[in-house]
Protein backbone atom coordinates (compact mmCIF):
# COMPACT_ATOMS: atom_id res chain seq x y z
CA UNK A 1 62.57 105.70 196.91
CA UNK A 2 62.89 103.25 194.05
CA UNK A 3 65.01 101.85 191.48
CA UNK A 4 63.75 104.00 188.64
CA UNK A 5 63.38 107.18 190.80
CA UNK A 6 65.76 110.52 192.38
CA UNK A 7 63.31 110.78 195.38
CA UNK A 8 65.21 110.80 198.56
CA UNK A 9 64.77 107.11 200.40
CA UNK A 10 62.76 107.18 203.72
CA UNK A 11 65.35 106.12 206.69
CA UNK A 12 65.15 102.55 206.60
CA UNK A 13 62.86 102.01 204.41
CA UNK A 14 60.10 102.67 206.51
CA UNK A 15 56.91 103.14 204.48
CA UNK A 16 53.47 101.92 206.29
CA UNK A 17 51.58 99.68 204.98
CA UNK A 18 48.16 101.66 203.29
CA UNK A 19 44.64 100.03 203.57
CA UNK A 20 44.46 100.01 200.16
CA UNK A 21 47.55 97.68 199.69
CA UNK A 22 45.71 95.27 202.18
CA UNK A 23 41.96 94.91 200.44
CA UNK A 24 43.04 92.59 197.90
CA UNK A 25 44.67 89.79 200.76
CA UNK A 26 41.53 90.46 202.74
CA UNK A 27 39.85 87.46 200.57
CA UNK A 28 42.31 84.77 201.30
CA UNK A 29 41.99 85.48 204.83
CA UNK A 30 39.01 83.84 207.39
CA UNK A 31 36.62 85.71 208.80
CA UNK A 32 38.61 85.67 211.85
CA UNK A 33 42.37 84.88 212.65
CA UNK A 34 45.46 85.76 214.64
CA UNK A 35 48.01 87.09 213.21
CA UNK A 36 52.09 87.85 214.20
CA UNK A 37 53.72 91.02 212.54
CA UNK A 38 57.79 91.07 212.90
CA UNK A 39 58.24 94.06 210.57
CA UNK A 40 55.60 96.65 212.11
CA UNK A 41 56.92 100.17 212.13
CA UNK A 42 53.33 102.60 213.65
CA UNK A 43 51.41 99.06 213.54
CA UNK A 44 49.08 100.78 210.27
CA UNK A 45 49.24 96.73 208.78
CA UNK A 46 48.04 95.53 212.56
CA UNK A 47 45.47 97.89 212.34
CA UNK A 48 44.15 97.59 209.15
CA UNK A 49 44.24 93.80 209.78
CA UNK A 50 42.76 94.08 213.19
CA UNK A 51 39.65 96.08 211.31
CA UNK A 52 38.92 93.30 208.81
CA UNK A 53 38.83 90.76 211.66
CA UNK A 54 42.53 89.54 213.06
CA UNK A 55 43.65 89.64 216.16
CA UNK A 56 47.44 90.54 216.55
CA UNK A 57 49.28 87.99 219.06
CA UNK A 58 52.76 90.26 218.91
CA UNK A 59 53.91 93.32 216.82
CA UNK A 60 57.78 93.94 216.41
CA UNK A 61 60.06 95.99 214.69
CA UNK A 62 64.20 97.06 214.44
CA UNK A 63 62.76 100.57 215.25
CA UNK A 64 59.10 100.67 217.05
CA UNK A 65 57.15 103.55 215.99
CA UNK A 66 54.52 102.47 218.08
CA UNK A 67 54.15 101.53 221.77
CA UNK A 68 52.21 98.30 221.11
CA UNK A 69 55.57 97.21 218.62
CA UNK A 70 57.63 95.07 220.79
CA UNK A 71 61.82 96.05 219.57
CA UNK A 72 63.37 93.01 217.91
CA UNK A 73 65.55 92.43 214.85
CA UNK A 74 63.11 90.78 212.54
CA UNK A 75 65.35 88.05 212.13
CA UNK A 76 65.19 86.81 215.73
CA UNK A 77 61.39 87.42 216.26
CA UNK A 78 59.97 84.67 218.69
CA UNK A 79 58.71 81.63 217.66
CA UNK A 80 54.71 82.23 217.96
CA UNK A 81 53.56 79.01 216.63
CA UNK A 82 50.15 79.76 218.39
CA UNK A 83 49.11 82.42 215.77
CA UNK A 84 47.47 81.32 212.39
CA UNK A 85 49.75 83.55 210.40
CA UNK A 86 52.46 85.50 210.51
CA UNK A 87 51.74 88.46 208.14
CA UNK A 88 54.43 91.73 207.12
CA UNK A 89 55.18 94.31 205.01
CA UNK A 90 59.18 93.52 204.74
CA UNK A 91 61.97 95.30 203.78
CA UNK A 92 62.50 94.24 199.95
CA UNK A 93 66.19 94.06 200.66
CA UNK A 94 67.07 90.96 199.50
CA UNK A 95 69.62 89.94 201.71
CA UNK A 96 66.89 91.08 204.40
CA UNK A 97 63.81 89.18 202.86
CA UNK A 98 64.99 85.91 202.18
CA UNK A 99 66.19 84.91 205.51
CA UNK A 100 62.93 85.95 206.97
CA UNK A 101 61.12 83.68 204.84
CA UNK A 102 63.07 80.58 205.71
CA UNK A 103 62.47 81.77 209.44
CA UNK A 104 58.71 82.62 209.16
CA UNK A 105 57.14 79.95 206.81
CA UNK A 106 58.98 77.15 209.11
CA UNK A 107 56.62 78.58 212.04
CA UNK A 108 53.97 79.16 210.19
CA UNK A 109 51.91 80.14 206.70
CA UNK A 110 53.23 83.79 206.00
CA UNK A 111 51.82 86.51 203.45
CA UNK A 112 54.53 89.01 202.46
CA UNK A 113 54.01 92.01 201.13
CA UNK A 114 57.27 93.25 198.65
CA UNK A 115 57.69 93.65 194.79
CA UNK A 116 56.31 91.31 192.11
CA UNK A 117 59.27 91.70 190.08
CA UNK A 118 60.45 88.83 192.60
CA UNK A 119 58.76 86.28 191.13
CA UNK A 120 60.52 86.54 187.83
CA UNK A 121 63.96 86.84 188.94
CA UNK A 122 66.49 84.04 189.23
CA UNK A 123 67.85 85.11 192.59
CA UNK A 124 63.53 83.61 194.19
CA UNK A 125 63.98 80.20 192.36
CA UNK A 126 65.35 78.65 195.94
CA UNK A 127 61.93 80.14 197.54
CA UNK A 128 59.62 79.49 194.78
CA UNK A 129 58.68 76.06 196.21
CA UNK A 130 57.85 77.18 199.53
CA UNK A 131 55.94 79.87 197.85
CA UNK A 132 52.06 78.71 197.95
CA UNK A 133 50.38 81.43 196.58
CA UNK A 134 51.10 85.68 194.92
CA UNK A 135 48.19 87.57 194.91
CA UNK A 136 49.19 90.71 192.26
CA UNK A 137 48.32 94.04 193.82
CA UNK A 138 49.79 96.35 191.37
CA UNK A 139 51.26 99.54 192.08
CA UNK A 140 51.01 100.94 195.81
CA UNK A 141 50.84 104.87 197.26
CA UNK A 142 53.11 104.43 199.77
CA UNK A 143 53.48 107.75 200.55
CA UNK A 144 50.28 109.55 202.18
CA UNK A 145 48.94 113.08 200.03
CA UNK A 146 51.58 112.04 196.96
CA UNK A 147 49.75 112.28 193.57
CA UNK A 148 51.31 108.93 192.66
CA UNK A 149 52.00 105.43 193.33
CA UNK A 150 55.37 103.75 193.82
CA UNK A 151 56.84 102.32 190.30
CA UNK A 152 56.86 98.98 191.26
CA UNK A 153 54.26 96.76 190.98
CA UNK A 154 53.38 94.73 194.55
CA UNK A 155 51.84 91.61 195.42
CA UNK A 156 51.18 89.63 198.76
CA UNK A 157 53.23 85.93 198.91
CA UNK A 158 52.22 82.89 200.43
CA UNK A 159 55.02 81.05 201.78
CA UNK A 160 54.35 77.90 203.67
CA UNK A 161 57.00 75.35 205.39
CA UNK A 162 56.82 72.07 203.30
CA UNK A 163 58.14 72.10 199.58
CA UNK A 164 55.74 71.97 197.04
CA UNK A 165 55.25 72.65 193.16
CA UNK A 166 55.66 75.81 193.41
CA UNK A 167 52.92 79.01 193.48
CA UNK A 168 49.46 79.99 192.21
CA UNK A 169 49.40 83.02 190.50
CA UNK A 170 45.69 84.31 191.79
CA UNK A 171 44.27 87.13 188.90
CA UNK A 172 43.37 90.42 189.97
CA UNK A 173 40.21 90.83 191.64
């Protein structure tokens, strides 16, 4: 599953999103908002979003594992400028995630969910000023019943459309 593991990697990546992993964004959200979600697999992020008070305009995914998830390569998701956010658990595939931050946080503000190692690596330093805010999550259980957590730390980016100085780092809560 990871870099530092021998597990067996999950067809395309597909891990859904836990509750847990969405708690700490909850507090940077409003009490209500609408929300788009291009990368949603069974919809578990709608849904957890949906029970802290968003409303989900349109769900999408490569491979739908839902009937509410519309099919549609993430990178050619509609423009839904109507929603307040658009707001994903992405694949961390960097080739993957960086065009669909360019594409998102031009339509609108956009939490990611995808490794904090990120931050620290030469390869985000085009991104970083378009990056508003990382919320540090730590380590996620991705996978339902295991006895552990994924070895990679997590955290949830802001990415907005207009260059600025760069992020806040917000402490862990």
């Amino acid at each position: 599953m990871g870099k530092r593991s021998d597990f067996e990697r999950v067809p395309r990546d597909f891990y859904p999103t836990p509750a847990a992993a969405v708690e700490p964004l909850l507090r940077y959200l409003p009490a209500s908002f609408t929300f788009v979600e291009p990368c949603a697999g069974d919809g578990a992020l709608v849904g957890h979003l949906e029970a802290a008070g968003g409303y989900c305009l349109w769900a999408g995914d490569i491979e739908p594992k839902h009937p509410r998830v519309s099919h549609c390569d993430m990178s050619a998701f509609p423009n839904v400028s109507i929603a307040d956010y658009v707001i994903t658990n992405p694949p961390w595939r960097r080739d993957l995630l960086h065009p669909l931050i360019l594409r998102a946080a031009a339509m609108l503000p956009t939490w990611l969910l995808f490794d904090g190692d990120w931050l620290f690596n030469k390869h985000s330093n085009p991104f970083k000023p378009y990056c508003r805010k990382v919320v540090p999550i730590g380590r996620v259980k991705w996978i339902e019943g295991s006895k552990h957590a994924g070895k990679d730390n997590c955290a949830w980016y802001l990415f907005g459309a207009e260059r600025g100085p760069g992020p806040v780092v917000e402490g862990r809560g």
